[in-house]
PDB file of N, CA and C in Angstrom:
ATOM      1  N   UNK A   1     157.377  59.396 -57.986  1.00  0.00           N
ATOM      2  CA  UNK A   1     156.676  58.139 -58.133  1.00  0.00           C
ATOM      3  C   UNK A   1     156.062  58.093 -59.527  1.00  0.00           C
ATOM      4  N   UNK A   2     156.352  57.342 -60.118  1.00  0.00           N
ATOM      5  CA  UNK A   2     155.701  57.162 -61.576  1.00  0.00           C
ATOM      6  C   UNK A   2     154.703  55.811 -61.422  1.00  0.00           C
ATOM      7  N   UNK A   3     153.213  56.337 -62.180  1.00  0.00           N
ATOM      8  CA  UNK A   3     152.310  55.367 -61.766  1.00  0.00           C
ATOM      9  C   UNK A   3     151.789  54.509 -63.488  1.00  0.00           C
ATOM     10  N   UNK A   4     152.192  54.046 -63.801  1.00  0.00           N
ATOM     11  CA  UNK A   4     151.746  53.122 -64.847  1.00  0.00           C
ATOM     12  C   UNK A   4     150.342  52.452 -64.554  1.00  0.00           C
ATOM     13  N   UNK A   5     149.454  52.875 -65.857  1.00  0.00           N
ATOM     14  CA  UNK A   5     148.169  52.205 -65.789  1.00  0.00           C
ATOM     15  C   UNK A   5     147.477  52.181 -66.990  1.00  0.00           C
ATOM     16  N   UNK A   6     146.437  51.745 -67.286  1.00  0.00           N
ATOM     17  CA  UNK A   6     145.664  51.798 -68.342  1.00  0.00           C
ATOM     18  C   UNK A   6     143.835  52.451 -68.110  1.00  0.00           C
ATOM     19  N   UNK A   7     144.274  53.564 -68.536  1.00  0.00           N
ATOM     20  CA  UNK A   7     143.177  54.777 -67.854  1.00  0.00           C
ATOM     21  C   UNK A   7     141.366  54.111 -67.892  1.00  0.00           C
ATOM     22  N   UNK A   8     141.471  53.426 -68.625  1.00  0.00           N
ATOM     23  CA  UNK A   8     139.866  52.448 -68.947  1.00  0.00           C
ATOM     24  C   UNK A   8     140.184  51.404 -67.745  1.00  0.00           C
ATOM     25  N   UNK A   9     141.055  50.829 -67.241  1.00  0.00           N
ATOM     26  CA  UNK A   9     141.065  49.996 -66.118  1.00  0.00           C
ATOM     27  C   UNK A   9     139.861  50.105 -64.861  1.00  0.00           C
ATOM     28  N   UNK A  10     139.245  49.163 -64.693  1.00  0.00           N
ATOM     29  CA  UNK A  10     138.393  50.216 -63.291  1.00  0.00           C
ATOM     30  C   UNK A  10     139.684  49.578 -61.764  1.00  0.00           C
ATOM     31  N   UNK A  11     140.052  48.618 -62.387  1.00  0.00           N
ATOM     32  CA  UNK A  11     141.362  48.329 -60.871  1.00  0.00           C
ATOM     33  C   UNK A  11     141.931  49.705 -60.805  1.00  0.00           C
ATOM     34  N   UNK A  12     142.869  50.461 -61.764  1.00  0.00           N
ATOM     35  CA  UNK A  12     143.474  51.850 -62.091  1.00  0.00           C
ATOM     36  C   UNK A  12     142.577  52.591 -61.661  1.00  0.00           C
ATOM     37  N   UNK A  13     141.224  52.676 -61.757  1.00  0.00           N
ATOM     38  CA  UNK A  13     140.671  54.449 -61.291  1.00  0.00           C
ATOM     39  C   UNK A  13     140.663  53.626 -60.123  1.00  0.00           C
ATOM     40  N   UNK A  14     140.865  52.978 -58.998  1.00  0.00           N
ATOM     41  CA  UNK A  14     140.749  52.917 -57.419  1.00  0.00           C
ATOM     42  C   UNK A  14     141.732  53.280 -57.591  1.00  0.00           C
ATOM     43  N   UNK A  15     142.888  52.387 -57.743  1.00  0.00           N
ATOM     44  CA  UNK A  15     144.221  52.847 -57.538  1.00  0.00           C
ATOM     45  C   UNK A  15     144.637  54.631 -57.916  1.00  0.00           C
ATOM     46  N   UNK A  16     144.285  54.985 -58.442  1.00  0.00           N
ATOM     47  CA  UNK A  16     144.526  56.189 -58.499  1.00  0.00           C
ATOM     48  C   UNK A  16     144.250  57.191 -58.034  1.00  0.00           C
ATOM     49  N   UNK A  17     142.102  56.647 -57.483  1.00  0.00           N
ATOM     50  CA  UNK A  17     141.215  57.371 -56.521  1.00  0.00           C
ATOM     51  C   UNK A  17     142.428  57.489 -55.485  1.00  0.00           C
ATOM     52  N   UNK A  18     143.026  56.342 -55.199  1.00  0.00           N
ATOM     53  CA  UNK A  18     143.568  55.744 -53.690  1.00  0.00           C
ATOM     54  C   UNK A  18     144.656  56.970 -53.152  1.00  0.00           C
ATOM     55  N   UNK A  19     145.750  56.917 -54.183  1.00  0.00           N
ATOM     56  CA  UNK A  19     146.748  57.878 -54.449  1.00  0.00           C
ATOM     57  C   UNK A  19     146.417  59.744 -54.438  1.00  0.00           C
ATOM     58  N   UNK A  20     145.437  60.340 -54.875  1.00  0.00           N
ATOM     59  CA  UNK A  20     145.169  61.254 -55.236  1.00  0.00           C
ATOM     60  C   UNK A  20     144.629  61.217 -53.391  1.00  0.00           C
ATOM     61  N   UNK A  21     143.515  60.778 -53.045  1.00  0.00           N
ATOM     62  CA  UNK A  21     143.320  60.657 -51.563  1.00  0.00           C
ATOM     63  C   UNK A  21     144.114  60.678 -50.550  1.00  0.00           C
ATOM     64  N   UNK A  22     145.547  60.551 -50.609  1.00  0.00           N
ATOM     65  CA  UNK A  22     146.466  60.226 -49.732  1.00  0.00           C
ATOM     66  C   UNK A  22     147.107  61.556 -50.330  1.00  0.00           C
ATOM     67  N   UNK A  23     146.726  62.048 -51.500  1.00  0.00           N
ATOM     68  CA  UNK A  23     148.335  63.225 -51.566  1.00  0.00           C
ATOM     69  C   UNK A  23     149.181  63.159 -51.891  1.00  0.00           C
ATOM     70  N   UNK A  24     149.565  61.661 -52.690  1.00  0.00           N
ATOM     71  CA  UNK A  24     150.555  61.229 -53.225  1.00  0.00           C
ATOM     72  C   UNK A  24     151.178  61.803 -54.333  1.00  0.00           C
ATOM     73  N   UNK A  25     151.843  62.564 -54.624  1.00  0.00           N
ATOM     74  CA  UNK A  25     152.471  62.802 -56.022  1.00  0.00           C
ATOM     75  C   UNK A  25     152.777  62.073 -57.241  1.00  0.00           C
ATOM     76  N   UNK A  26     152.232  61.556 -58.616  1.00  0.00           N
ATOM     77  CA  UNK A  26     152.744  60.896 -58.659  1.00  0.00           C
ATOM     78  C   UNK A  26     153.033  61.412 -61.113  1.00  0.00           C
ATOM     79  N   UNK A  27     153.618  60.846 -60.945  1.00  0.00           N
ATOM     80  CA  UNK A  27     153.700  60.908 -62.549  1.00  0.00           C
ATOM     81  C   UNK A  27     152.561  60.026 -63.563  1.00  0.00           C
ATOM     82  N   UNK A  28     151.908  60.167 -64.226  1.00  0.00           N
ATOM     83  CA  UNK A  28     150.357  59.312 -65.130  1.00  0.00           C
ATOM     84  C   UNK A  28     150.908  58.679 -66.126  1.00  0.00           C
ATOM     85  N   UNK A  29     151.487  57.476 -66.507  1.00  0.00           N
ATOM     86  CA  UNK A  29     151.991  56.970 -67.676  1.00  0.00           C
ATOM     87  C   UNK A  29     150.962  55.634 -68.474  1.00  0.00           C
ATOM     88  N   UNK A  30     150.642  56.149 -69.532  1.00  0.00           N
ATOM     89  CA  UNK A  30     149.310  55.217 -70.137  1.00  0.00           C
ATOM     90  C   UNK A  30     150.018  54.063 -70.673  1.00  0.00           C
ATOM     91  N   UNK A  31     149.922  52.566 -70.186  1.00  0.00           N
ATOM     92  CA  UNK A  31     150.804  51.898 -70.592  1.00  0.00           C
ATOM     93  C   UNK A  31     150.629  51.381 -71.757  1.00  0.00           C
ATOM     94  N   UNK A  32     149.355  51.466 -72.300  1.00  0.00           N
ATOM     95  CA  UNK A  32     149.274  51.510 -73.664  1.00  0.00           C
ATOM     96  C   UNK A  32     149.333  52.205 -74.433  1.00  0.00           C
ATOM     97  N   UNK A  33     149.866  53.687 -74.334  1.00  0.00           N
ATOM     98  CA  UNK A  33     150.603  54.332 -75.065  1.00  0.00           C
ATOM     99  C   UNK A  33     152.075  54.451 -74.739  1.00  0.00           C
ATOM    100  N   UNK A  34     152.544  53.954 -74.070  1.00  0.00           N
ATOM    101  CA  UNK A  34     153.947  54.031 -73.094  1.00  0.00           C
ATOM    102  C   UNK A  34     154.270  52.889 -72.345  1.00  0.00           C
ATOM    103  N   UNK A  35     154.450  51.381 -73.537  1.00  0.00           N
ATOM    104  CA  UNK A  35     154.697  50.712 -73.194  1.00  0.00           C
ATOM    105  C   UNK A  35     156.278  50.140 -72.401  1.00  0.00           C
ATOM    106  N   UNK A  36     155.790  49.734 -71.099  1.00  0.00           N
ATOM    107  CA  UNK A  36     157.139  49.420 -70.552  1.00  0.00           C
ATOM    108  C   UNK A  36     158.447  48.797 -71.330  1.00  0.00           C
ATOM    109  N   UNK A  37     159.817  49.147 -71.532  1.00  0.00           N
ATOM    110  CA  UNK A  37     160.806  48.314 -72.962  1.00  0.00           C
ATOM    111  C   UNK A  37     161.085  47.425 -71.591  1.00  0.00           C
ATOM    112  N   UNK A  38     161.602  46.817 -72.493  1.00  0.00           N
ATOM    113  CA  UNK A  38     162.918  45.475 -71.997  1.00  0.00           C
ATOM    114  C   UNK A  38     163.524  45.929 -70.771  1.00  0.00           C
ATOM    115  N   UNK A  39     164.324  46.932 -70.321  1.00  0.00           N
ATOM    116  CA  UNK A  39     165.196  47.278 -69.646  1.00  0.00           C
ATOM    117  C   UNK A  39     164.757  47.820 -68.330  1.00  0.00           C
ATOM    118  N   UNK A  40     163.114  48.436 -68.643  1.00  0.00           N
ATOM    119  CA  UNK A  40     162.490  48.973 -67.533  1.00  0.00           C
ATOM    120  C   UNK A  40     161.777  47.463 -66.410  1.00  0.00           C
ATOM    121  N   UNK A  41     161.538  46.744 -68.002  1.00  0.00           N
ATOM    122  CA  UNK A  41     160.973  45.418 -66.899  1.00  0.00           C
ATOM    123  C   UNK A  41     161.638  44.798 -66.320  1.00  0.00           C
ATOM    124  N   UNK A  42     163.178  44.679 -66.620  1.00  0.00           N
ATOM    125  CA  UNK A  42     164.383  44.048 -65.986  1.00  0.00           C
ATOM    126  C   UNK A  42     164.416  44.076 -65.019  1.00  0.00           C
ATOM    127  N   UNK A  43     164.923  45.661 -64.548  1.00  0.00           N
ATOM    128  CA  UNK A  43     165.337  46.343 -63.610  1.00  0.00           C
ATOM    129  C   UNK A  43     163.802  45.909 -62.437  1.00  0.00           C
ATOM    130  N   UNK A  44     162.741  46.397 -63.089  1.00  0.00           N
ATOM    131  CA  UNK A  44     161.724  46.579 -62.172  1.00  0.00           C
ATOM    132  C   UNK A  44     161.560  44.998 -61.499  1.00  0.00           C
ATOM    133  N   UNK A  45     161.526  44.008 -62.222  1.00  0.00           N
ATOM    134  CA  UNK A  45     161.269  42.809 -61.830  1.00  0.00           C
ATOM    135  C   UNK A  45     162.426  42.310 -60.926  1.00  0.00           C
ATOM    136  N   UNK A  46     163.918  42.896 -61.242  1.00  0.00           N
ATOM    137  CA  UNK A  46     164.810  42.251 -60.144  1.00  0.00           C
ATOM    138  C   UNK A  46     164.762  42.944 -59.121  1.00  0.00           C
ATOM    139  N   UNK A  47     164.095  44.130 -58.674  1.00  0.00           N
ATOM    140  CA  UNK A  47     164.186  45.202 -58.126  1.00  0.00           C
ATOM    141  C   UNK A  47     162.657  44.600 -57.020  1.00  0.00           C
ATOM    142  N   UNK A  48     161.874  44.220 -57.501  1.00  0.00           N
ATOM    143  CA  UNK A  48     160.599  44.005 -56.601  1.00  0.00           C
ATOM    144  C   UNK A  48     161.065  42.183 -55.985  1.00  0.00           C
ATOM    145  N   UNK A  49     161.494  41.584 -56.103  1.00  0.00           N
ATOM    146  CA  UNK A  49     161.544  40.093 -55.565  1.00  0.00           C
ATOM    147  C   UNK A  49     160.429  39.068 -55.861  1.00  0.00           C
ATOM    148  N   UNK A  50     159.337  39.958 -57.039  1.00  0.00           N
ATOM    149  CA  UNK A  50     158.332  38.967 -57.061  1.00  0.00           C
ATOM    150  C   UNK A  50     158.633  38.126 -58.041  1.00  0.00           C
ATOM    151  N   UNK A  51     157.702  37.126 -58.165  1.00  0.00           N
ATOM    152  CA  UNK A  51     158.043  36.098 -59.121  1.00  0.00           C
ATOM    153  C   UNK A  51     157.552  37.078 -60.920  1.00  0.00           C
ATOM    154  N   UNK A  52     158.014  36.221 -61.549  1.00  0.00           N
ATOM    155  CA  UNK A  52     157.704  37.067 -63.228  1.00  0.00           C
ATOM    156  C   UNK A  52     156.646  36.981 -63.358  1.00  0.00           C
ATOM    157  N   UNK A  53     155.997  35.740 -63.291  1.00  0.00           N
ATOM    158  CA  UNK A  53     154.629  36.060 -63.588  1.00  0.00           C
ATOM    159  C   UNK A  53     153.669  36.706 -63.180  1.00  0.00           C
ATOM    160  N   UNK A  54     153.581  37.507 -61.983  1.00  0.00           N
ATOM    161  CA  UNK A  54     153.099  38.694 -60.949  1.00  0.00           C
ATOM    162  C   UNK A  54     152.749  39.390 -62.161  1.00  0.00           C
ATOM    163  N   UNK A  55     153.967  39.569 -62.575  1.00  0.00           N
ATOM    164  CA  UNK A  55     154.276  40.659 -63.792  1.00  0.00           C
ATOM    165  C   UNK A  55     153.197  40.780 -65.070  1.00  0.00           C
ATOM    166  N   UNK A  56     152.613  39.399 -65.213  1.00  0.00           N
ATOM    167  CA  UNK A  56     151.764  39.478 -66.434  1.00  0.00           C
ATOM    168  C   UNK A  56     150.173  39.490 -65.828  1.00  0.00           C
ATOM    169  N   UNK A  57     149.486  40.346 -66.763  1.00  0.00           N
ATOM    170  CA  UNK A  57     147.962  40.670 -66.731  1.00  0.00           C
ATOM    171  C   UNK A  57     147.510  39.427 -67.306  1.00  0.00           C
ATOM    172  N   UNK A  58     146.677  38.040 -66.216  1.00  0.00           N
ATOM    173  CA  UNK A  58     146.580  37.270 -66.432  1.00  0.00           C
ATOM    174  C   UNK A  58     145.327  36.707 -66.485  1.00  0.00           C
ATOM    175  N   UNK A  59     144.412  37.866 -66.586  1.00  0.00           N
ATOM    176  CA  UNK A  59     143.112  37.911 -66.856  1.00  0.00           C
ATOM    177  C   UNK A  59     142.840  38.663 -68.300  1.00  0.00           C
ATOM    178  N   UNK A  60     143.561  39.000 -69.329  1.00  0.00           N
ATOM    179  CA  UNK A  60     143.719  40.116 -70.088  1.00  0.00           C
ATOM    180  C   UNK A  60     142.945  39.178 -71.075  1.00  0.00           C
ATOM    181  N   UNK A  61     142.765  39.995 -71.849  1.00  0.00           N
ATOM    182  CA  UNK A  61     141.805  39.359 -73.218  1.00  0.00           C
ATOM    183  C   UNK A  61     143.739  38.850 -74.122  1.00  0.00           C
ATOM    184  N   UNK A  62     144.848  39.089 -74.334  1.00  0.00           N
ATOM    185  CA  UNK A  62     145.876  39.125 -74.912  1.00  0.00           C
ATOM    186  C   UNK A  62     146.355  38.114 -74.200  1.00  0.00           C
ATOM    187  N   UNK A  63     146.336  37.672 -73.242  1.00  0.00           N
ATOM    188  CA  UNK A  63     146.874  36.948 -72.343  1.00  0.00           C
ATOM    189  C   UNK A  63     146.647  35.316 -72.553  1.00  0.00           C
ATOM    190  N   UNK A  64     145.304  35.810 -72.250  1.00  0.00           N
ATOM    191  CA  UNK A  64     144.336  34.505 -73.058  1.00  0.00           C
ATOM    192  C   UNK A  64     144.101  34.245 -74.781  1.00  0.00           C
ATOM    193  N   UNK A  65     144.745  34.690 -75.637  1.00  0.00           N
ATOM    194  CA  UNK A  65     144.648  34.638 -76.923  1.00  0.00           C
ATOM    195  C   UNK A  65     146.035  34.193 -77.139  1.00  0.00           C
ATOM    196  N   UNK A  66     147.065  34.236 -76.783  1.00  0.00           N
ATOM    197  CA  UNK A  66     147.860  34.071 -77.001  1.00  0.00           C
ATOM    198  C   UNK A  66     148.733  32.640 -76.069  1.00  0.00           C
ATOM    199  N   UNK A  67     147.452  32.125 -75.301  1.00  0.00           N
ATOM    200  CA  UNK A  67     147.484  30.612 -74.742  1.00  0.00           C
ATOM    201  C   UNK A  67     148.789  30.687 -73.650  1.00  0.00           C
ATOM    202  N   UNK A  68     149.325  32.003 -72.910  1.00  0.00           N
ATOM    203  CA  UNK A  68     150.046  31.907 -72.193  1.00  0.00           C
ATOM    204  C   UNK A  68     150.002  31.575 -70.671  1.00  0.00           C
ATOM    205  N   UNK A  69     148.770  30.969 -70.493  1.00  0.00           N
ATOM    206  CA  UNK A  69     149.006  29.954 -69.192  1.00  0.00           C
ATOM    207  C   UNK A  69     149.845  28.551 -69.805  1.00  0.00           C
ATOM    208  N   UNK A  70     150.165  27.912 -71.027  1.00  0.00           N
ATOM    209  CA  UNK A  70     150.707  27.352 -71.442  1.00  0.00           C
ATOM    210  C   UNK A  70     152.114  27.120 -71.877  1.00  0.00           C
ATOM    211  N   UNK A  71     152.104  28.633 -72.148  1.00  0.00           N
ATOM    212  CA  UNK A  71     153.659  28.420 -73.044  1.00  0.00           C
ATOM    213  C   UNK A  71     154.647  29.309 -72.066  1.00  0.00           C
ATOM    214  N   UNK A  72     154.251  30.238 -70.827  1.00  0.00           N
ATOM    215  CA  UNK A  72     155.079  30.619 -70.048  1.00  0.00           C
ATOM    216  C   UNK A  72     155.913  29.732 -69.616  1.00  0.00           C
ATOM    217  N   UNK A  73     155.639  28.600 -68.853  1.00  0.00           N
ATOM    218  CA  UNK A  73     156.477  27.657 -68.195  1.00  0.00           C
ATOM    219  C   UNK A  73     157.254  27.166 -68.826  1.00  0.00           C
ATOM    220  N   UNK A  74     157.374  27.007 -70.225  1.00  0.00           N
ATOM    221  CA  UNK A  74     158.110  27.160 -71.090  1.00  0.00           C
ATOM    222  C   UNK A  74     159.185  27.616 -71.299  1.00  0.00           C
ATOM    223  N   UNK A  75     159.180  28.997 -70.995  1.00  0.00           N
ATOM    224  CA  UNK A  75     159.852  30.154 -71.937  1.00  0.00           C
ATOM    225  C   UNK A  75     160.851  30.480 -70.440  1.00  0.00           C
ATOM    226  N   UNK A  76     161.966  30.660 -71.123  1.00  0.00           N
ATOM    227  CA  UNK A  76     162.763  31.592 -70.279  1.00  0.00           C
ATOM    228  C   UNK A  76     162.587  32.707 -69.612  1.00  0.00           C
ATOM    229  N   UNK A  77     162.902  33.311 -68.392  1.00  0.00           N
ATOM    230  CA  UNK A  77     163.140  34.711 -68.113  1.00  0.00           C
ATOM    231  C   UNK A  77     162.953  35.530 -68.927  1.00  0.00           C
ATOM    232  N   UNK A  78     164.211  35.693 -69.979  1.00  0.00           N
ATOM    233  CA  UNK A  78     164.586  36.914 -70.886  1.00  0.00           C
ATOM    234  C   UNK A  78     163.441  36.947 -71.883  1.00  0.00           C
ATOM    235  N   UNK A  79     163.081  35.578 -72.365  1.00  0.00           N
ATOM    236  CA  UNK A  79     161.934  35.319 -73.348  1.00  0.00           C
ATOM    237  C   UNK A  79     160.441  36.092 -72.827  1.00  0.00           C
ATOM    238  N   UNK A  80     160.107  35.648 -71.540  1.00  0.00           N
ATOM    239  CA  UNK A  80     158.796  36.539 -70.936  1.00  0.00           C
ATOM    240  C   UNK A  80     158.897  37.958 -71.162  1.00  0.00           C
ATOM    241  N   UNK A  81     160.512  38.282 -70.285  1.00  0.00           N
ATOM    242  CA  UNK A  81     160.270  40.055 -70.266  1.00  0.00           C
ATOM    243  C   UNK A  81     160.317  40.417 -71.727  1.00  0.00           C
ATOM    244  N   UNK A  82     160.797  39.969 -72.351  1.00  0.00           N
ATOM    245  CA  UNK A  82     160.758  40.268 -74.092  1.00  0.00           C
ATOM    246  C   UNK A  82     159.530  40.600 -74.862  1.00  0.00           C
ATOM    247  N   UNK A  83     158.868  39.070 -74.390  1.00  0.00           N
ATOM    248  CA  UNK A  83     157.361  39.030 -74.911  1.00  0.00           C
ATOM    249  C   UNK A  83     156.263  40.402 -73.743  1.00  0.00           C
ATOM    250  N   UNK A  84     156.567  40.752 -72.588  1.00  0.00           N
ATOM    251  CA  UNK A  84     156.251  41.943 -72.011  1.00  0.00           C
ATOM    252  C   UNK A  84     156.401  42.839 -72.577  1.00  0.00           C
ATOM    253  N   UNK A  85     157.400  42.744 -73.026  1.00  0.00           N
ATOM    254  CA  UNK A  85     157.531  44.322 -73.341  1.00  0.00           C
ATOM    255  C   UNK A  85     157.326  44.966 -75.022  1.00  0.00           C
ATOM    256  N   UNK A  86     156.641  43.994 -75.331  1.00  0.00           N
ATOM    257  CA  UNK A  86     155.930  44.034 -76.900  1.00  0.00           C
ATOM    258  C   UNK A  86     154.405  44.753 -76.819  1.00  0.00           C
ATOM    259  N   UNK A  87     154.111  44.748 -75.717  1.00  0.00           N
ATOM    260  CA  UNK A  87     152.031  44.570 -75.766  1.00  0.00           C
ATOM    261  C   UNK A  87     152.148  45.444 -74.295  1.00  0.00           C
ATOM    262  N   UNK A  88     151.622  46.626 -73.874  1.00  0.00           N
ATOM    263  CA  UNK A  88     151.492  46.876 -72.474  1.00  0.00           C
ATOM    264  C   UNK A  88     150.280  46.372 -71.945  1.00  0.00           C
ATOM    265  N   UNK A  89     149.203  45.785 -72.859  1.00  0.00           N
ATOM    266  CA  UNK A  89     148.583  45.013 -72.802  1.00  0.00           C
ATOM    267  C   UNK A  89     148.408  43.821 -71.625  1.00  0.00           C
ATOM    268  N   UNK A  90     149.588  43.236 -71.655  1.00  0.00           N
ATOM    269  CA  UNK A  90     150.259  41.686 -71.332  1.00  0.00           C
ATOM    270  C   UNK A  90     150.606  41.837 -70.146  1.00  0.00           C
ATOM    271  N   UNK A  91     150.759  43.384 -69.119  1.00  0.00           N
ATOM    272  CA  UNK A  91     151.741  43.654 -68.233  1.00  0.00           C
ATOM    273  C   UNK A  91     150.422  44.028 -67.301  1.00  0.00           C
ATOM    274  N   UNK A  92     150.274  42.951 -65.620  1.00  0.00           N
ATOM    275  CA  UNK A  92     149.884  43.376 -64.734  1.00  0.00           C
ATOM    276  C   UNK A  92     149.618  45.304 -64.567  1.00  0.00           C
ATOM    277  N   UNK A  93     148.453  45.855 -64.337  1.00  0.00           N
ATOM    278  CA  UNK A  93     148.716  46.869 -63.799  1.00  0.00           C
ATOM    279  C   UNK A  93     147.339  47.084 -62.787  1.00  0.00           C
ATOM    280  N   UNK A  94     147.759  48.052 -62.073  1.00  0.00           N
ATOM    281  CA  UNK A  94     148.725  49.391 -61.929  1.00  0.00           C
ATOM    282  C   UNK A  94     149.934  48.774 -61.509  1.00  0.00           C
ATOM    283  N   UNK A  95     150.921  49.686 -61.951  1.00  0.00           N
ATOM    284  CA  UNK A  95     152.442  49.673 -61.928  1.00  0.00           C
ATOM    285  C   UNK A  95     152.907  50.681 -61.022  1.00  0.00           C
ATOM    286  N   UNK A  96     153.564  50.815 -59.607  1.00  0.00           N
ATOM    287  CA  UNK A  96     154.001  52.494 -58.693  1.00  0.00           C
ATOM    288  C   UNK A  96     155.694  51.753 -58.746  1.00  0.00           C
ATOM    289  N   UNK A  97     156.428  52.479 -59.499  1.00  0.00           N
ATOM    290  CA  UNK A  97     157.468  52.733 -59.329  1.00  0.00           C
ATOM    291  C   UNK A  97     157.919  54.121 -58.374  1.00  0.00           C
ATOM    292  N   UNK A  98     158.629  53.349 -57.664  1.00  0.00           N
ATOM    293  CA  UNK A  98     159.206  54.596 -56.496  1.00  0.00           C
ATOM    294  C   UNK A  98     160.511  54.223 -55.756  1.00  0.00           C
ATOM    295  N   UNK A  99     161.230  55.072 -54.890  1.00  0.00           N
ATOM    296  CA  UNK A  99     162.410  54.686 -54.679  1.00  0.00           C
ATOM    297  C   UNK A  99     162.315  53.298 -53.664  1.00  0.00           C
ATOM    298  N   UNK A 100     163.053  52.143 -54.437  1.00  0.00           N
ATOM    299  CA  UNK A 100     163.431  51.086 -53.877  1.00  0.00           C
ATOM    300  C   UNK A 100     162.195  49.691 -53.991  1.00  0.00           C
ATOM    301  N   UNK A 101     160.730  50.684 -54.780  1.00  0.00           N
ATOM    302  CA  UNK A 101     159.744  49.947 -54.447  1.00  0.00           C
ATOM    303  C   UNK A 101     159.028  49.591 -55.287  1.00  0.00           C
ATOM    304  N   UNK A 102     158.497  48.652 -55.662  1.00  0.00           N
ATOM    305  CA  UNK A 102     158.013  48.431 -57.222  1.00  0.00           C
ATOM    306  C   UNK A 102     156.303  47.388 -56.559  1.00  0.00           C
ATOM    307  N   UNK A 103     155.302  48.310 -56.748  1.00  0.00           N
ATOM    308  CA  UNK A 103     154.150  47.702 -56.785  1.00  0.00           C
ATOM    309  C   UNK A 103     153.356  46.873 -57.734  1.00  0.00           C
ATOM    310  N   UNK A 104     153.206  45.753 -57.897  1.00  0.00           N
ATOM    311  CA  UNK A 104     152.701  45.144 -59.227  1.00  0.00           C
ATOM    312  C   UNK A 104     150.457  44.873 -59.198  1.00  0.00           C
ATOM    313  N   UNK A 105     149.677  45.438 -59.341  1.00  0.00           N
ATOM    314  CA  UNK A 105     148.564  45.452 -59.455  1.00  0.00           C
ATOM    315  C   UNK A 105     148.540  46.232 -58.053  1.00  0.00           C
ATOM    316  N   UNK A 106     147.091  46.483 -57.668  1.00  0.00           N
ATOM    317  CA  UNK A 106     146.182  47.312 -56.428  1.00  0.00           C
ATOM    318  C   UNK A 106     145.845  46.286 -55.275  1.00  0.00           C
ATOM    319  N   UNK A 107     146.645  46.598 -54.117  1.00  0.00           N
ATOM    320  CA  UNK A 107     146.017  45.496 -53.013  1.00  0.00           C
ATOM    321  C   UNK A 107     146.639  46.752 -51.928  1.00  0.00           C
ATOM    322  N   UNK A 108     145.269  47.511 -51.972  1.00  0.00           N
ATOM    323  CA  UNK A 108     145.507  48.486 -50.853  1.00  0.00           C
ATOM    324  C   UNK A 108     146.086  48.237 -49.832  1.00  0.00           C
ATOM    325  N   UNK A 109     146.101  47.063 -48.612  1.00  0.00           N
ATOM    326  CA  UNK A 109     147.466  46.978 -47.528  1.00  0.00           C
ATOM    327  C   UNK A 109     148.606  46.668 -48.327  1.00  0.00           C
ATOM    328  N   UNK A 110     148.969  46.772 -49.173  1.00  0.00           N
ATOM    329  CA  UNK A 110     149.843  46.267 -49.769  1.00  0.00           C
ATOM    330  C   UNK A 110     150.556  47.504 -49.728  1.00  0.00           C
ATOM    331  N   UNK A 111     149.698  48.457 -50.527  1.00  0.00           N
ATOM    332  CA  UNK A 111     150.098  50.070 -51.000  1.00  0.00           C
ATOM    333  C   UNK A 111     150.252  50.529 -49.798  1.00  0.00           C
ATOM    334  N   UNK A 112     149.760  50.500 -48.823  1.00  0.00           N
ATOM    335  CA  UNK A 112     149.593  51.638 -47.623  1.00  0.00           C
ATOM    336  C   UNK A 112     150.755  50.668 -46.933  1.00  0.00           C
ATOM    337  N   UNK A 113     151.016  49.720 -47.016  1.00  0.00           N
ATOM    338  CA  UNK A 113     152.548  49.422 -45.878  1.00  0.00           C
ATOM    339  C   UNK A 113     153.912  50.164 -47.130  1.00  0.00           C
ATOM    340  N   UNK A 114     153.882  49.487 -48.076  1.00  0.00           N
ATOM    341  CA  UNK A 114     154.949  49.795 -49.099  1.00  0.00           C
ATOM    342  C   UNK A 114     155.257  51.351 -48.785  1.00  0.00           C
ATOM    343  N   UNK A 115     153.791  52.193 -49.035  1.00  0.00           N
ATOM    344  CA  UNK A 115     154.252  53.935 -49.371  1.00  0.00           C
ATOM    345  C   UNK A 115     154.008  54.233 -47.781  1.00  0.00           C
ATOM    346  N   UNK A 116     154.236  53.857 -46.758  1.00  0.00           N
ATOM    347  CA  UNK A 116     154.265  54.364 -45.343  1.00  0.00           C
ATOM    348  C   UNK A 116     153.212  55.079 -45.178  1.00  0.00           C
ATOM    349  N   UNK A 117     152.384  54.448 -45.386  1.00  0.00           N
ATOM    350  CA  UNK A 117     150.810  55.013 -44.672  1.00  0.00           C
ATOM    351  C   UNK A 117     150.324  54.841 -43.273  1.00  0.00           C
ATOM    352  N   UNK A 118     149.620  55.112 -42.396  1.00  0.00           N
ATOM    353  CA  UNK A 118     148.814  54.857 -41.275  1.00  0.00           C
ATOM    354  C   UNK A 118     148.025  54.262 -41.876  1.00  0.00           C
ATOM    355  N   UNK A 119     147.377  53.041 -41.254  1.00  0.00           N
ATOM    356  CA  UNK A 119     146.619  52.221 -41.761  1.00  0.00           C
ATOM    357  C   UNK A 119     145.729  52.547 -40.597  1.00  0.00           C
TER     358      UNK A 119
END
C-alpha cells in the first residue's frame, strides 16, 4: 500500500494515526517532494471511478490562486491531470494506493469498508 500525503497536513496525521492503529503496512510518500507524474494520475483516476475533480485539493491556498473553481470546467481531462501533476500541491490528499483501490482524501468509513476493516 503506498500512502501519499503531505506530512504538515493535520487531515494526513489522522489518516496515518488511522493506518498505523489498524497495522496497516504501508509505504510514506511526501507528495511534495514526490509529486504524483501524469501517468500515475491517469491510471489512478481511471482506476478509482471518481469524478477528476475529487482529485484536486480544493481548499488549497494553490488552488485558489490559480482561480481553478473557474477554469476547470473549462479544461479537458488530459489538461487537469497535466496541470496535477505539476504542483503536488493541487492534488487532494491523503492518497492509499493499493491493489484495485485508490482512496482520494480521509473519510474513515470510507477507509475501513475499502481496506476490509470491522467497523
Amino acid at each position: 500500500m503506498e500512502f501519499i500525503c503531505y506530512p504538515r497536513c493535520t487531515t494526513c496525521k489522522k489518516a496515518q494515526k488511522w493506518l498505523d492503529a489498524h497495522q496497516l503496512p504501508y509505504n510514506l510518500r511526501d507528495i511534495k517532494e514526490n509529486n504524483p507524474t501524469l501517468e500515475e494520475l491517469k491510471t489512478w483516476y481511471q482506476a478509482s471511478g471518481l469524478p477528476l475533480k475529487r482529485f484536486f485539493n480544493t481548499s488549497g491556498q494553490q488552488y485558489r490562486a490559480l482561480g481553478l473553481s473557474k477554469k476547470l470546467p473549462t479544461m479537458s481531462e488530459e489538461e487537469q491531470l497535466a496541470l496535477l501533476s505539476t504542483d503536488g500541491m493541487l492534488v487532494k490528499r491523503p492518497l492509499v494506493i493499493t491493489k484495485g483501490k485508490i482512496l482520494v482524501g480521509f473519510k474513515e468509513p470510507e477507509w475501513e469498508d475499502a481496506l476490509g476493516m470491522d467497523q
